[in-house]
Protein backbone atom coordinates (compact mmCIF):
# COMPACT_ATOMS: atom_id res chain seq x y z
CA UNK A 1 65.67 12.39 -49.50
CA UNK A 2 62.18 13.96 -49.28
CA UNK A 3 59.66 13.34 -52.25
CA UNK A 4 59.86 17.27 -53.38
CA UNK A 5 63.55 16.93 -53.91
CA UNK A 6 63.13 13.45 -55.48
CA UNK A 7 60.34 14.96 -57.93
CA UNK A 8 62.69 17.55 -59.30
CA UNK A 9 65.66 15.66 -59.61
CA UNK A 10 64.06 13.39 -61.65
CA UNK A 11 62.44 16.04 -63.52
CA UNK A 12 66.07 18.07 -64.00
CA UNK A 13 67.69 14.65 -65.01
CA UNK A 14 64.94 13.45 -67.28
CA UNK A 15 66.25 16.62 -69.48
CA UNK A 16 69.91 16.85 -68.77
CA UNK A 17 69.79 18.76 -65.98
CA UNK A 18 71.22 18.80 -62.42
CA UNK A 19 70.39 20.93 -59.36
CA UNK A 20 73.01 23.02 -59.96
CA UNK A 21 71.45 24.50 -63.23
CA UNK A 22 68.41 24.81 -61.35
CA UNK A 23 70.24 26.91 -58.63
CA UNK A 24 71.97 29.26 -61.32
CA UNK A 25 68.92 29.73 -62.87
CA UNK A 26 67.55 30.87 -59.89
CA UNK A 27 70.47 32.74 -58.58
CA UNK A 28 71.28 30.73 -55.66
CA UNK A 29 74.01 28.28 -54.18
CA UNK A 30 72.99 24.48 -55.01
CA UNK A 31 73.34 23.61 -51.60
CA UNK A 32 71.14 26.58 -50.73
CA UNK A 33 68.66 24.70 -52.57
CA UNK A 34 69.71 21.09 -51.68
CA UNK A 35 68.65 22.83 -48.31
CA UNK A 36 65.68 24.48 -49.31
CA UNK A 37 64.01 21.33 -51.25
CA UNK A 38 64.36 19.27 -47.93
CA UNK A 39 62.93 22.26 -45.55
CA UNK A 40 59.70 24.04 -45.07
CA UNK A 41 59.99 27.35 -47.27
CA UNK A 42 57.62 30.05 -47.99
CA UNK A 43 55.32 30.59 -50.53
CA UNK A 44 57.40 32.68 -52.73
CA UNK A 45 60.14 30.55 -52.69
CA UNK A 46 57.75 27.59 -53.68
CA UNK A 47 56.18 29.81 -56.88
CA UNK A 48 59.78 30.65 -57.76
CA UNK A 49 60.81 27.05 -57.79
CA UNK A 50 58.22 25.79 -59.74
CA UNK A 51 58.19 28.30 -61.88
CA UNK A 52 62.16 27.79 -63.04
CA UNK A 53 61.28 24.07 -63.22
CA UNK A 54 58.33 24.34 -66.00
CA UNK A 55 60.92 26.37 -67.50
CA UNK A 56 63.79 24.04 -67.63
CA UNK A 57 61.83 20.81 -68.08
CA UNK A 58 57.80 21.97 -68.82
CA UNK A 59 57.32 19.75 -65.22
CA UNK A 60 54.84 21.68 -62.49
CA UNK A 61 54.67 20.91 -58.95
CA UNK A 62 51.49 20.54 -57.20
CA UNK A 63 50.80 21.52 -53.50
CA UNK A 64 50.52 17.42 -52.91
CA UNK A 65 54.38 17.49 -53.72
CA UNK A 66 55.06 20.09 -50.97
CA UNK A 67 53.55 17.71 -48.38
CA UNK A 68 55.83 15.56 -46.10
């Protein structure tokens, strides 16, 4: 599992949370973003991520989390 994905399911489980309310919220499949969090993705994609997580659970993700 890469470290992105392992930051933000910790994050989404730390409140209750699971990918899949993460995916809903941002109107995608969960395995769309199971896919996504373990892939290089674009810039938008990243901004829209982090910016449903700080919703959900007030966590931000830092370009150091988008590394490797």
């Amino acid at each position: 599992m890469s470290k992105l994905k392992q930051k933000v399911k910790g994050a989404l489980y730390s409140q209750g949370y699971t990918l899949g309310y993460l995916a809903k919220a941002m109107d995608m499949k969960s395995n769309n973003l199971s896919m996504m969090l373990t892939s290089n993705m674009k810039m938008a994609s990243a901004l829209k991520l982090n910016d449903e997580l700080y919703k959900l659970t007030n966590t931000t993700l830092t370009l150091e989390d988008f590394r490797g």
